[in-house]
N, C-alpha and C. Protein backbone atom coordinates (compact mmCIF):
# COMPACT_ATOMS: atom_id res chain seq x y z
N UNK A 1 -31.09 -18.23 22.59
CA UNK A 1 -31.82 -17.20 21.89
C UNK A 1 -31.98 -17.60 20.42
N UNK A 2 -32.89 -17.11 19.65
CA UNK A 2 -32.88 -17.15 18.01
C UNK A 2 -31.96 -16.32 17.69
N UNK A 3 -31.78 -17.19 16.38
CA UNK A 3 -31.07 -16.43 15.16
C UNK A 3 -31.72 -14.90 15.55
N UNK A 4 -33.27 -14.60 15.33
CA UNK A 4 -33.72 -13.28 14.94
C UNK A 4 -32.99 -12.05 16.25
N UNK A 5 -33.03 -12.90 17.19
CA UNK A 5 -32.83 -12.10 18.56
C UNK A 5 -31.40 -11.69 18.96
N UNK A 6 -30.65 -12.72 18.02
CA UNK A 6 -29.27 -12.34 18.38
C UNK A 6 -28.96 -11.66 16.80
N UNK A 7 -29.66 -11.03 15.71
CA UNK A 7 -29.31 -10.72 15.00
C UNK A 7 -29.54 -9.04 15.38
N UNK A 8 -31.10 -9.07 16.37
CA UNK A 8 -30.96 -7.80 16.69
C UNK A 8 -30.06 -7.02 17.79
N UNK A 9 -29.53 -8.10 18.53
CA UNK A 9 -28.56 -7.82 19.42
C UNK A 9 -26.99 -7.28 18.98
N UNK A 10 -26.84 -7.75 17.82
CA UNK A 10 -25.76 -7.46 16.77
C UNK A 10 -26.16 -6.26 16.68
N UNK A 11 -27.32 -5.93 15.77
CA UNK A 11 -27.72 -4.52 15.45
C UNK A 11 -27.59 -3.64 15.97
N UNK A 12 -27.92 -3.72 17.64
CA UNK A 12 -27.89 -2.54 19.01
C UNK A 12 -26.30 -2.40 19.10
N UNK A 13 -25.49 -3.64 19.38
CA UNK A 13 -24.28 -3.05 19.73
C UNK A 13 -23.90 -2.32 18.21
N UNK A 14 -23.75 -2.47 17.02
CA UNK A 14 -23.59 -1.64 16.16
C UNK A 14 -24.13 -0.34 16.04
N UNK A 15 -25.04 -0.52 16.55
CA UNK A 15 -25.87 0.96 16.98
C UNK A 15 -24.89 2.17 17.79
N UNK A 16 -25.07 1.22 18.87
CA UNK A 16 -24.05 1.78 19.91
C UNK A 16 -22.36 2.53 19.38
N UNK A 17 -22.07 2.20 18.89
CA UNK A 17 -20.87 2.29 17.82
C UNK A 17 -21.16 3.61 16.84
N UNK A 18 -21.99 3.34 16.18
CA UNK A 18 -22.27 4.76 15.32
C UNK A 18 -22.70 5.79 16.20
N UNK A 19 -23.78 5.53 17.34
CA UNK A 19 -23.99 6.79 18.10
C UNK A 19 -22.79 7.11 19.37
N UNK A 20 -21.86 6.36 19.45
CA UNK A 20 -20.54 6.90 19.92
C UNK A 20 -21.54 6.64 21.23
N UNK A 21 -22.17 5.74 21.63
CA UNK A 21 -22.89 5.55 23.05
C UNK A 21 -22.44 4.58 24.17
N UNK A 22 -21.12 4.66 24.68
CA UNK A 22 -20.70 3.69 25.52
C UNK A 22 -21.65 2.68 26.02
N UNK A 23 -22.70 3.92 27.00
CA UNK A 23 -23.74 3.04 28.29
C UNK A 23 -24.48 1.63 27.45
N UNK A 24 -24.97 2.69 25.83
CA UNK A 24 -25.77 1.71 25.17
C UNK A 24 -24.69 0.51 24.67
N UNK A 25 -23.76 0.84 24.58
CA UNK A 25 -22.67 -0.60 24.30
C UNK A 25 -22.69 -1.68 25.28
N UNK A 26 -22.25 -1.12 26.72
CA UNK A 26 -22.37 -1.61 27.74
C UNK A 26 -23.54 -2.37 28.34
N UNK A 27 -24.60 -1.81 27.62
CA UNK A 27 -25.82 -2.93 27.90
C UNK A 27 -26.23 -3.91 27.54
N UNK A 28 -25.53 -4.08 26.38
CA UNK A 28 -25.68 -5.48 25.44
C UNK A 28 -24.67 -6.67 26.12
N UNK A 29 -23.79 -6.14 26.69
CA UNK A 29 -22.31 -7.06 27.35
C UNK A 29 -23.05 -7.61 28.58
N UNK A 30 -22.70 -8.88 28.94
CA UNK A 30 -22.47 -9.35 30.29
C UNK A 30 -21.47 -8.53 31.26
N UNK A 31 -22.16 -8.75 32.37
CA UNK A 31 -20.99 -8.09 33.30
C UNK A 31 -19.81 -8.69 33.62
N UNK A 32 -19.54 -10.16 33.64
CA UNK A 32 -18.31 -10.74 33.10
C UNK A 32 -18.00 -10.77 31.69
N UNK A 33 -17.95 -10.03 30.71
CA UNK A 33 -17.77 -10.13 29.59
C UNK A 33 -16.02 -10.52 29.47
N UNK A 34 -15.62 -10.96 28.46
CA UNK A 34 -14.35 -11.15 28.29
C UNK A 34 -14.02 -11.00 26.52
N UNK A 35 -13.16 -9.71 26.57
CA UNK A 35 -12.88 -8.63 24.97
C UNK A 35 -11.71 -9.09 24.49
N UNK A 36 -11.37 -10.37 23.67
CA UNK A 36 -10.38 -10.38 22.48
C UNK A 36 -10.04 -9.31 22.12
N UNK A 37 -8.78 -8.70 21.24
CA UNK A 37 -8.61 -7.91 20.47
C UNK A 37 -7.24 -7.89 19.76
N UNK A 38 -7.49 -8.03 18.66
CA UNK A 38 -5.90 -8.54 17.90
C UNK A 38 -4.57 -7.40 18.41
N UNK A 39 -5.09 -6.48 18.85
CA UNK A 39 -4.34 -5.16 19.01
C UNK A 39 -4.09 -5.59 20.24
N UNK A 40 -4.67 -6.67 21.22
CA UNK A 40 -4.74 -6.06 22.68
C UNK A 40 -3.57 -7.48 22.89
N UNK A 41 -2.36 -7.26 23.80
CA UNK A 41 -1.62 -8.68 24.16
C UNK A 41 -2.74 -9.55 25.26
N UNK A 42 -3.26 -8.84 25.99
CA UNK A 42 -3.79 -9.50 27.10
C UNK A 42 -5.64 -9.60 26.89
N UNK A 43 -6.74 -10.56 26.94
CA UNK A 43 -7.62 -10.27 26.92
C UNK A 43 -8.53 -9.22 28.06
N UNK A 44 -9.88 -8.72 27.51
CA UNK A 44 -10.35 -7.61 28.67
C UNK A 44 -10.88 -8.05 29.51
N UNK A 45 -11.49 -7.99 30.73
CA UNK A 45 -12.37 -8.57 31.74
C UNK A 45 -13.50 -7.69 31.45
N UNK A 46 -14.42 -7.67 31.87
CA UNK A 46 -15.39 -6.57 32.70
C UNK A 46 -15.87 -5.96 32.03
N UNK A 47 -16.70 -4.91 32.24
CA UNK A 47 -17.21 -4.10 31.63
C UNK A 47 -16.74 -2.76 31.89
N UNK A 48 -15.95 -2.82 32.87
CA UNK A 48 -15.03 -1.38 33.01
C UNK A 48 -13.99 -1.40 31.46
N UNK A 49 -13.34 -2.61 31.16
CA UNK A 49 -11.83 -2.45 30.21
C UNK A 49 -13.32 -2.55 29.22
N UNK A 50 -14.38 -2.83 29.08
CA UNK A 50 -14.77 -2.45 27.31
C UNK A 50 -15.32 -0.93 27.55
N UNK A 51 -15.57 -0.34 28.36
CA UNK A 51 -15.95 1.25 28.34
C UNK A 51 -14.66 1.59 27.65
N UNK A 52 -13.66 1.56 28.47
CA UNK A 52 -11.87 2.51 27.77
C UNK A 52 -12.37 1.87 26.38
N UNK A 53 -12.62 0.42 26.14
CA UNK A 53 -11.83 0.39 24.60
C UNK A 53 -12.66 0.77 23.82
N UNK A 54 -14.22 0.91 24.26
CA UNK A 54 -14.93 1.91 23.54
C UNK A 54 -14.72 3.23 23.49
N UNK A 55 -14.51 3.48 23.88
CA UNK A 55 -14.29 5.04 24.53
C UNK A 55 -12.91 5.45 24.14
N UNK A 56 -11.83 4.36 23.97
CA UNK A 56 -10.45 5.32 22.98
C UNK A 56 -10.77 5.01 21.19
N UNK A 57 -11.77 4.02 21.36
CA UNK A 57 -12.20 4.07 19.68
C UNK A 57 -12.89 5.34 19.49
N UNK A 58 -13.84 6.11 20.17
CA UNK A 58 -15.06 6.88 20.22
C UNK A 58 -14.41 8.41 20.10
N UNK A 59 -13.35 8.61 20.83
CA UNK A 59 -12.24 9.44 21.16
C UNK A 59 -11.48 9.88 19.38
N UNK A 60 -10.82 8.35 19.21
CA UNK A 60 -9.79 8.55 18.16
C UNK A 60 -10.72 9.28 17.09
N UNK A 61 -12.01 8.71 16.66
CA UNK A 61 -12.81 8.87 16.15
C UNK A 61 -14.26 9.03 16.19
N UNK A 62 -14.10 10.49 16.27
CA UNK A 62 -15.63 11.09 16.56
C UNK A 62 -16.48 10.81 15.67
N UNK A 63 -16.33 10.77 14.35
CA UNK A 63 -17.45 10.67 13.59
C UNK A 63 -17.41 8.92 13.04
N UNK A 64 -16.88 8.38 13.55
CA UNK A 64 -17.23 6.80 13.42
C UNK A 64 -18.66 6.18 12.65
N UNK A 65 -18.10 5.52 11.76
CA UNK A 65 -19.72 5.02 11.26
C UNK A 65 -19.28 3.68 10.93
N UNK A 66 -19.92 2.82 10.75
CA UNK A 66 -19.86 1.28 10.50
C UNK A 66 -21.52 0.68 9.50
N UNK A 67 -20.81 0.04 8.66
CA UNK A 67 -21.32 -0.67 7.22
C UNK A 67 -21.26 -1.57 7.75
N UNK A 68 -22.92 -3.17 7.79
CA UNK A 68 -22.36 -4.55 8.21
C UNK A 68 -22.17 -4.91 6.41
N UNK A 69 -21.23 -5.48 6.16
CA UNK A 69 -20.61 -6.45 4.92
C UNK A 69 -21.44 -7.81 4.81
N UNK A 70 -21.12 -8.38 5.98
CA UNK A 70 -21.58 -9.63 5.97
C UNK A 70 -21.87 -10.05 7.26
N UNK A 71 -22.91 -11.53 7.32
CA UNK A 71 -22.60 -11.45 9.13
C UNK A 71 -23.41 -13.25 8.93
N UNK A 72 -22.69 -14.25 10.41
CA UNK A 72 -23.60 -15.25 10.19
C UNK A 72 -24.12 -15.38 11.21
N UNK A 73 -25.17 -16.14 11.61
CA UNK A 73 -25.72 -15.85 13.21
C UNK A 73 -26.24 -17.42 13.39
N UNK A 74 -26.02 -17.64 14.46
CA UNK A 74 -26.44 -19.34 15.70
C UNK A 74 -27.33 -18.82 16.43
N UNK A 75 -27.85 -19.72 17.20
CA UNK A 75 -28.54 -19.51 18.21
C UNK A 75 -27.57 -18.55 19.90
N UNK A 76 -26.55 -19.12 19.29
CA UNK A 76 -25.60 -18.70 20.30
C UNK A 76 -24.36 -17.92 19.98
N UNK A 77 -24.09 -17.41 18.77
CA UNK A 77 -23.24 -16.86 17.99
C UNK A 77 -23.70 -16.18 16.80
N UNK A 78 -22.22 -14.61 16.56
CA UNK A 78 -22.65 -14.12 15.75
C UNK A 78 -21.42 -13.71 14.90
N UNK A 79 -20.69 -13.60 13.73
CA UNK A 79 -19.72 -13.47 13.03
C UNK A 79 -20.02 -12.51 12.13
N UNK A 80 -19.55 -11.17 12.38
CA UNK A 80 -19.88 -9.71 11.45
C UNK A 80 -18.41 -9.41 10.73
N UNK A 81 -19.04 -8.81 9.59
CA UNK A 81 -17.72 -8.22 8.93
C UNK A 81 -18.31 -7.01 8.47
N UNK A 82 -17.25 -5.93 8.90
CA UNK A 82 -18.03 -4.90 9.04
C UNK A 82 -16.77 -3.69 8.22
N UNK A 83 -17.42 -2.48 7.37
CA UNK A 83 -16.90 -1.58 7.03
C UNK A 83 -16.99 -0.49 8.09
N UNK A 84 -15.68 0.50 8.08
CA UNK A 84 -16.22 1.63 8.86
C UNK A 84 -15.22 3.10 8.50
N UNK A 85 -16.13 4.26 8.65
CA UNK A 85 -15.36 5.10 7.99
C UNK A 85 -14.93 6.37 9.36
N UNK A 86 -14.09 7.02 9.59
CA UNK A 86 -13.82 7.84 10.55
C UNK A 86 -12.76 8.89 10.21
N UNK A 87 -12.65 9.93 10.88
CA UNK A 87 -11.45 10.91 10.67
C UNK A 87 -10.96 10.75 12.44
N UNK A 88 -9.32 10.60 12.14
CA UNK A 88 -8.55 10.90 13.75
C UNK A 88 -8.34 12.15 14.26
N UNK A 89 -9.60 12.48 14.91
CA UNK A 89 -9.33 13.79 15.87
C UNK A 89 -8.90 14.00 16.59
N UNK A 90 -9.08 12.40 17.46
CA UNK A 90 -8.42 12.42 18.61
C UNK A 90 -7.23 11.34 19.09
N UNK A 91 -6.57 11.07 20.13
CA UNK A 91 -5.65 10.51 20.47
C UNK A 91 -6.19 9.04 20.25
N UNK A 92 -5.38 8.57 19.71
CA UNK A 92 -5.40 6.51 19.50
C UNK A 92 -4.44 5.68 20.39
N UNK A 93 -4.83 4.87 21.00
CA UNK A 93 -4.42 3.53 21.72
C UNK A 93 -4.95 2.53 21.53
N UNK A 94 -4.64 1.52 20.57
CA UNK A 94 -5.22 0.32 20.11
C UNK A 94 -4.98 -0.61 21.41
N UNK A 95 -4.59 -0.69 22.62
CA UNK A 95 -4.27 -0.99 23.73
C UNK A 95 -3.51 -0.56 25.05
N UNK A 96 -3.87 -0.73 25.75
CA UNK A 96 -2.92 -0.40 27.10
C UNK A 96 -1.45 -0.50 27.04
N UNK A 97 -0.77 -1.45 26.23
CA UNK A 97 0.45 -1.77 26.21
C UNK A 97 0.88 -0.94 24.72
N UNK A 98 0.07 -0.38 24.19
CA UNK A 98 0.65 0.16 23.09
C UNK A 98 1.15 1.63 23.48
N UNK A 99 1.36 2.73 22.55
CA UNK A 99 2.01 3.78 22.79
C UNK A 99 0.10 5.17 22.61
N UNK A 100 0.37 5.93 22.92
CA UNK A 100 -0.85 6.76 22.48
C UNK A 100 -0.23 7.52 21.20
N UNK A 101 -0.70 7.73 20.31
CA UNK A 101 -0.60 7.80 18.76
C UNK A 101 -2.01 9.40 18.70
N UNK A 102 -1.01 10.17 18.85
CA UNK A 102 -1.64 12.35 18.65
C UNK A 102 -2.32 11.66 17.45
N UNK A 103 -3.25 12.79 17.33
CA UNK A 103 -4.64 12.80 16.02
C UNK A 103 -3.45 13.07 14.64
N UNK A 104 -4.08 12.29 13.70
CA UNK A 104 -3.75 12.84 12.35
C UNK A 104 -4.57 13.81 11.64
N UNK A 105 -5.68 14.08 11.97
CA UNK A 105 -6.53 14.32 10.97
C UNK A 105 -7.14 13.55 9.83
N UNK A 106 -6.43 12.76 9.58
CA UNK A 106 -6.45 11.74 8.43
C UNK A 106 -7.88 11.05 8.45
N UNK A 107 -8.62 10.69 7.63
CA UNK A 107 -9.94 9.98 7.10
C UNK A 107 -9.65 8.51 6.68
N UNK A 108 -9.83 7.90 7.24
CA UNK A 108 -9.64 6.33 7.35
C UNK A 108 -10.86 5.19 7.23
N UNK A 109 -10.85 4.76 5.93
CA UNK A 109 -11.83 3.50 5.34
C UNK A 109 -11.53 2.00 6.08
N UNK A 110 -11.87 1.67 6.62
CA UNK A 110 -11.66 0.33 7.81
C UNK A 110 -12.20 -0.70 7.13
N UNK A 111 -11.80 -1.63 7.81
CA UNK A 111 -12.33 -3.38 8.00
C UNK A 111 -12.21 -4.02 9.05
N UNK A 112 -12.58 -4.60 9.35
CA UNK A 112 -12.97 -5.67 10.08
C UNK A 112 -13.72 -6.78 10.50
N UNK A 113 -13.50 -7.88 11.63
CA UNK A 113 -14.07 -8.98 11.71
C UNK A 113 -14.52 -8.81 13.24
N UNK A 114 -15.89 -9.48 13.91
CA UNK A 114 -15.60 -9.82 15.17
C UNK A 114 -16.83 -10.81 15.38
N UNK A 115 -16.60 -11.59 16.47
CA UNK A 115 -17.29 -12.76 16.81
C UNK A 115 -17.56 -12.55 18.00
N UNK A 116 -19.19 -12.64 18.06
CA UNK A 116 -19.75 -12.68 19.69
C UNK A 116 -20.34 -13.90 20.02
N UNK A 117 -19.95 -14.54 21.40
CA UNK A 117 -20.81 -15.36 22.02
C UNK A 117 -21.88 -15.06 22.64
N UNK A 118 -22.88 -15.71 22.51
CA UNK A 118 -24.39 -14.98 23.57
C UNK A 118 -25.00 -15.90 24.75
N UNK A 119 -24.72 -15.09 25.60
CA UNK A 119 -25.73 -16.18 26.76
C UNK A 119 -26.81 -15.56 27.18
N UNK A 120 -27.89 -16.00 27.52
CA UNK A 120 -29.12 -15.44 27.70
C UNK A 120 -29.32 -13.81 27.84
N UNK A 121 -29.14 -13.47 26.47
CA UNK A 121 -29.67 -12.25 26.41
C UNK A 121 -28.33 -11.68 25.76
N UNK A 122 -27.31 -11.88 26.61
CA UNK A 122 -26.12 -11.05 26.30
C UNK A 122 -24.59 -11.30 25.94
N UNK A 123 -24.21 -10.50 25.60
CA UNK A 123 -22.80 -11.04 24.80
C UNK A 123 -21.53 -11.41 25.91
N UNK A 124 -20.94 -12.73 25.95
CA UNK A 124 -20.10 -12.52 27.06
C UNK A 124 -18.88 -12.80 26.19
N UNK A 125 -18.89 -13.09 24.95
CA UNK A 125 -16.99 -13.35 24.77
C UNK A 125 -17.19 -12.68 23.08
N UNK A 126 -16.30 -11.49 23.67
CA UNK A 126 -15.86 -11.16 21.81
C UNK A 126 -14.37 -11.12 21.20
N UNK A 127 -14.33 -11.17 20.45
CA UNK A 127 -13.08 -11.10 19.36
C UNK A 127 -13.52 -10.58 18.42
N UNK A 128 -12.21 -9.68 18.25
CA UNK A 128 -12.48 -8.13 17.57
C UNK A 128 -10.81 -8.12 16.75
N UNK A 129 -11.28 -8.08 15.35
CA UNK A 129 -10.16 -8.12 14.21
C UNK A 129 -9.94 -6.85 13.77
N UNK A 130 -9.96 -5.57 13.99
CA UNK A 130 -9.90 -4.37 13.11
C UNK A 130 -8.53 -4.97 12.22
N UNK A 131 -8.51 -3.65 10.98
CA UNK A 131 -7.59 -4.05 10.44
C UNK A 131 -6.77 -2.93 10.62
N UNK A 132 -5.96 -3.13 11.91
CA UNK A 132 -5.51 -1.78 12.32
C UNK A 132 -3.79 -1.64 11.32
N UNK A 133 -3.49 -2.64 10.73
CA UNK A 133 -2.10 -2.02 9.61
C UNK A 133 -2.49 -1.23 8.52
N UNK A 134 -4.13 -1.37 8.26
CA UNK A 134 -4.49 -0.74 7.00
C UNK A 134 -4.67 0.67 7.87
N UNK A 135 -5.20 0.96 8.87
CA UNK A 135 -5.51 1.87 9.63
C UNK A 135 -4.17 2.90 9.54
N UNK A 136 -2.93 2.30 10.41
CA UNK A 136 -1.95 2.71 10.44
C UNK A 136 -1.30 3.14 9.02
N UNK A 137 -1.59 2.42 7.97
CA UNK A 137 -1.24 3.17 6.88
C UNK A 137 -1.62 4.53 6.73
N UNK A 138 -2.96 4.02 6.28
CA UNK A 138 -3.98 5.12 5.97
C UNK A 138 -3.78 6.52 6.74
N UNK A 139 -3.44 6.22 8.47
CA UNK A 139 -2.82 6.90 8.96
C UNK A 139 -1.79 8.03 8.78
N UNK A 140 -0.79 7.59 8.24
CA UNK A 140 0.97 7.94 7.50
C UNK A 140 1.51 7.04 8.93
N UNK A 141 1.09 6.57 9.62
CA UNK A 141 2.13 6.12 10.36
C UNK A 141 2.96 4.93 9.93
N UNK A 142 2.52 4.48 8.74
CA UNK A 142 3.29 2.93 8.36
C UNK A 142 3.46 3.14 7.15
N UNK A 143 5.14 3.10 6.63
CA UNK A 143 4.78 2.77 5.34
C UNK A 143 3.74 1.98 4.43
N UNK A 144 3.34 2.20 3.39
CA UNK A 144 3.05 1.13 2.43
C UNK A 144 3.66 0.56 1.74
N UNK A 145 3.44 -0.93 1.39
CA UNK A 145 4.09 -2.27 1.24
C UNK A 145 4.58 -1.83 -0.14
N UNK A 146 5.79 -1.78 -0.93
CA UNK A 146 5.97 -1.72 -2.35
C UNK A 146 5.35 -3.46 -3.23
N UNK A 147 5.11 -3.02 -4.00
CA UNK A 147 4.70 -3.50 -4.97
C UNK A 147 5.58 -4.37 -6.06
């Protein structure tokens, strides 16, 4: 694909993300897709494990929005760094093996990194950096680092 085509393909799944739209997430993925995630011990298969991990992001945070920062794009690759702002309404699981983490209420300014591979048309391998210690701060669940 072009640069232009996989830049708009970036765009949709970011789309997907602000309108809290699983299906539309899910359409950009291969059906073997395979989901990195610094949070996750094990990688995802399928397109069933990226619905949940959309869907406990979408959950934790209903009003989710995402800023792109920066981004570089290949014919076959795409590297975003992305801002994002949310309040925890709802229950958080940064993974299956983690614990579920009750709503704070709390309003949380994000970062992150993630890298997609593209094969004809669609994304089959991502890695996904949130910066979930700043999260967890921001949270109250983690101290902050003294100074």
């Amino acid at each position: 694909m072009s640069v232009q085509d996989n830049i708009r393909l970036d765009e949709e799944f970011l789309a997907s993300w602000d309108s809290h739209d699983v299906d539309r997430g899910l359409a950009v993925l291969s059906d073997d897709v395979v989901w990195y995630d610094v949070a996750s011990p094990e990688p995802m298969h399928g397109k069933a494990a990226a619905r949940a991990y959309l869907q406990a992001w979408y959950t934790a945070f209903p009003d989710l929005k995402s800023k792109v920062k920066g981004r570089l794009v290949t014919e076959d690759q795409v590297a975003t760094e992305v801002e994002f702002t949310g309040t925890n309404k709802g229950s958080l699981q940064f993974s299956s093996a983690a614990p579920v983490i009750s709503p704070t209420g709390k309003q949380v300014r994000g970062k992150g990194t993630y890298f997609l591979r593209i094969r004809d048309g669609k994304i089959v391998e991502l890695h996904t950096y949130p910066d979930t210690m700043g999260l967890m701060m921001q949270l109250g669940l983690m101290a902050q680092p003294h100074s």
